[in-house]
Protein backbone atom coordinates (compact mmCIF):
# COMPACT_ATOMS: atom_id res chain seq x y z
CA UNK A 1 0.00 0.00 0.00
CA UNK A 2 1.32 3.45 -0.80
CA UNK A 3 1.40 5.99 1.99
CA UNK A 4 1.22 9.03 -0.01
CA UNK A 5 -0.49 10.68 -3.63
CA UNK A 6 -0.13 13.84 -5.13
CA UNK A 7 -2.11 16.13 -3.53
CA UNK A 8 -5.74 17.42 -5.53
CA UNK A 9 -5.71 20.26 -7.76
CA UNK A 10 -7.50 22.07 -5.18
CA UNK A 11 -5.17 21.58 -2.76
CA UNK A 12 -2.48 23.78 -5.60
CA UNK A 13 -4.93 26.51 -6.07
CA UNK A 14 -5.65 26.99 -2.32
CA UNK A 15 -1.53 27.19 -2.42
CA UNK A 16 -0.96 29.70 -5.16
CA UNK A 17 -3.33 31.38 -3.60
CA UNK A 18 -2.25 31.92 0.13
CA UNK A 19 1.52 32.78 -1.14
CA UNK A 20 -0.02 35.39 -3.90
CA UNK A 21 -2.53 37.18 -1.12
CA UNK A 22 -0.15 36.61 1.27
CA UNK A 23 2.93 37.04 0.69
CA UNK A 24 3.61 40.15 3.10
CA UNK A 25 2.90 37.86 5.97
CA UNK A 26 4.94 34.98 4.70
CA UNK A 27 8.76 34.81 3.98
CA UNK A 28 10.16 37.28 1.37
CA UNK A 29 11.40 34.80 -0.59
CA UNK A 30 8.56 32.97 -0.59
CA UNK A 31 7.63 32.99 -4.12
CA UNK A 32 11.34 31.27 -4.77
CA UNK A 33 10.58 28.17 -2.69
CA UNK A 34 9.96 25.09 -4.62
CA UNK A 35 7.43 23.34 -2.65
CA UNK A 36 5.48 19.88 -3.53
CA UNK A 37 2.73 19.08 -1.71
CA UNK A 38 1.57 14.88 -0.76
CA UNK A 39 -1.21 13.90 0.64
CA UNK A 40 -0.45 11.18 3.32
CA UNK A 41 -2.77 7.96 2.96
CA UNK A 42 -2.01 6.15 6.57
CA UNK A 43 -5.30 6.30 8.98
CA UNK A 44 -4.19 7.36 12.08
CA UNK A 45 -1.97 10.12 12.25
CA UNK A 46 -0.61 12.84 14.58
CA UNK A 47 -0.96 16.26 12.04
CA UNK A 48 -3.04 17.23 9.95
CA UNK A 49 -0.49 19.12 7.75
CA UNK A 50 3.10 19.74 8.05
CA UNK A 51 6.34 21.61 6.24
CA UNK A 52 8.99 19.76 5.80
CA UNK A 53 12.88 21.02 4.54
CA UNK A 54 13.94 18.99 2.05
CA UNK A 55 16.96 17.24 3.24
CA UNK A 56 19.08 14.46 2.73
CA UNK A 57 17.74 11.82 -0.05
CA UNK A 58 14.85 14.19 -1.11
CA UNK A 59 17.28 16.81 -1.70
CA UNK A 60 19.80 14.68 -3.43
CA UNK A 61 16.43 13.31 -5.79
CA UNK A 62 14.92 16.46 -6.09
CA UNK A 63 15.24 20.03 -6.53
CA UNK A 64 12.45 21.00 -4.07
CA UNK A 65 12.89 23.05 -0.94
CA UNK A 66 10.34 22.01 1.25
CA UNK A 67 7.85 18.80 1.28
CA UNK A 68 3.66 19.93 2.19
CA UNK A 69 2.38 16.93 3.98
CA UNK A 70 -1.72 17.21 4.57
CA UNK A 71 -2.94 14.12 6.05
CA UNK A 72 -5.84 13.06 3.51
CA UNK A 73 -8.42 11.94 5.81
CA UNK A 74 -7.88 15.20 8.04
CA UNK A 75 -7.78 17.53 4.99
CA UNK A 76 -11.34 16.00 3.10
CA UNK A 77 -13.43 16.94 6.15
CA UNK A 78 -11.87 20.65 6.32
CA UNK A 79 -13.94 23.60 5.62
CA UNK A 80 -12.85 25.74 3.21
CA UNK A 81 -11.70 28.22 5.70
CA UNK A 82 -9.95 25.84 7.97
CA UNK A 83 -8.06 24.72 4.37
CA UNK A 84 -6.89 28.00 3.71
CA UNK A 85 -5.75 28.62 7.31
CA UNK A 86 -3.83 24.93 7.48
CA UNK A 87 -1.59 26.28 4.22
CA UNK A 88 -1.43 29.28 5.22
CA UNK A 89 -0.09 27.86 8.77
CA UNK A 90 2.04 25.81 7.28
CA UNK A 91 3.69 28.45 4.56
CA UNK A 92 4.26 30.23 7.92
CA UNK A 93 7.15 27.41 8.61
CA UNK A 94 9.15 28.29 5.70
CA UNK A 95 12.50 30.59 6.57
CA UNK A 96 15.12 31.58 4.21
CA UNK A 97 18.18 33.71 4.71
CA UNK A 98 20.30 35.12 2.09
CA UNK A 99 24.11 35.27 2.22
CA UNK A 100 26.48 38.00 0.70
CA UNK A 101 26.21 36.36 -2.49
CA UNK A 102 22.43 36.43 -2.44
CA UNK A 103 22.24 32.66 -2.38
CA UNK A 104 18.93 31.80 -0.09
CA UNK A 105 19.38 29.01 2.30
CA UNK A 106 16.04 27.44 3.76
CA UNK A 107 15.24 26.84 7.11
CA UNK A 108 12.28 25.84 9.31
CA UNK A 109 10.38 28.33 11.15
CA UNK A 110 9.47 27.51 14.76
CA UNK A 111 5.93 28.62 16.12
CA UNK A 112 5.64 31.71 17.99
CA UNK A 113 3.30 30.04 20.84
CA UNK A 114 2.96 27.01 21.94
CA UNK A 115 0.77 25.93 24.83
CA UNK A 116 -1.20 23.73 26.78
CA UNK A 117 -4.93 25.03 27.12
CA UNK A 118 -5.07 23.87 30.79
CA UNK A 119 -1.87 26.12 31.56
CA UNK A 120 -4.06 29.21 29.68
CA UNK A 121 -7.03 28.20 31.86
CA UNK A 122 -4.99 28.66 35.32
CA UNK A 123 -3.05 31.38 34.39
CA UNK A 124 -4.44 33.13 31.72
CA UNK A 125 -2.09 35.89 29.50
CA UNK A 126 1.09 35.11 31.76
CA UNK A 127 3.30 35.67 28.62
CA UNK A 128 4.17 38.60 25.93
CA UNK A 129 2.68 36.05 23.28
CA UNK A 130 -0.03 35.08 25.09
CA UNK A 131 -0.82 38.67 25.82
CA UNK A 132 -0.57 39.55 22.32
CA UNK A 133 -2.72 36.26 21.14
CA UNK A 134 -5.43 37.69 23.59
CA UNK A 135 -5.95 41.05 22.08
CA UNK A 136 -5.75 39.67 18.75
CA UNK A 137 -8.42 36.88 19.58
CA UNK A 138 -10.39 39.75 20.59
CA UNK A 139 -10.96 40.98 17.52
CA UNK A 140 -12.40 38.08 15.84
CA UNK A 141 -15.61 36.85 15.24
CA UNK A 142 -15.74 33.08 15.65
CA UNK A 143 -17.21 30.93 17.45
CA UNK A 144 -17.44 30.54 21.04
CA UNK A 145 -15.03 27.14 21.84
CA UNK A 146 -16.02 25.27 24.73
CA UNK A 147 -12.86 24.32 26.99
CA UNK A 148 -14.29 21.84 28.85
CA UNK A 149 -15.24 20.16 26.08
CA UNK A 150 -11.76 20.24 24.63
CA UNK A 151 -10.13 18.96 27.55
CA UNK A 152 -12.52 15.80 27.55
CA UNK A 153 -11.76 15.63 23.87
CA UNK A 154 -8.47 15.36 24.86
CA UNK A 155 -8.35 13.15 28.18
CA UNK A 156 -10.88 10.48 26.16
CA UNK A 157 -8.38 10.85 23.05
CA UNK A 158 -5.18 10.04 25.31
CA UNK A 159 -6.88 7.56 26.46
CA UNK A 160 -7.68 5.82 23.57
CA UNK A 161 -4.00 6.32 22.41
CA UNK A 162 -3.17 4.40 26.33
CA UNK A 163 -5.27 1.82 25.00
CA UNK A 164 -3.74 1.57 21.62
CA UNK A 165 -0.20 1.00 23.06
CA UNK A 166 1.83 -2.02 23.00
CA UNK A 167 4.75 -2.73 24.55
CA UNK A 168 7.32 -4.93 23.30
């Protein structure tokens, strides 16, 4: 069984897309990266999309920069808004610097937060992120989330994961 296809032509436009509208947000050199973009096939697995440098054997068989990887199964039940704001996330990964000779090298992006909801929920804005997350958040206009229900999400989740585990 194959693990991965090329992604839809959907998937492409909703690419082109974010990096043309976009492309103040993203890197500068954005528009130079040579991305491809797989769908993963497996059932179970832990993202939904992620950026990948090209490194190693992919770089050596290839000439792209980075690798999209959108978990099929994850990405078909997407609205059309959550699409756009996976790539867009994940375009938000991709780093270059140039060097005096205006070569770009690639890198990975890290995120600028990352958190535990529970943490958030005791403590609230304890960080200049956080802070900054908060006031942003305030702006919006979606939907009400339910914590509680995300932590039980979560706890029944891990615990079907527990249950999953084998030991050898």
């Amino acid at each position: 069984m194959r693990n991965y296809e090329k992604v839809s032509k959907n998937v492409l436009d909703i690419l082109d897309t974010t990096i043309r509208d976009n492309a103040s947000d993203l890197d500068p050199n954005i528009t130079k990266a040579k991305i491809i973009s797989l769908f993963v096939l497996v059932k179970k697995c832990d993202f939904s999309g992620k950026m990948e440098k090209t490194s190693g054997v992919w770089k050596y068989l290839s000439d792209f920069n980075y690798v999209l990887l959108l978990h099929k199964d994850t990405w078909v039940e997407l609205s059309e808004h959550q699409k756009n704001a996976l790539v867009f996330h994940e375009l938000m990964h991709i780093r270059s610097k140039e060097d005096k000779d205006k070569n770009v090298h690639w890198g990975v992006k890290k995120h600028d937060i990352e958190l535990f909801i529970c943490v958030v929920k005791k403590f609230g804005s304890w960080s200049p992120q956080l802070k900054v997350l908060e006031s942003l958040m305030g702006d919006t206009e979606e939907e009400e989330i339910d914590v509680e229900e995300i932590d039980e999400e979560d706890a029944e989740e891990k615990k079907k994961e527990e249950d999953e585990c084998v030991v050898y």
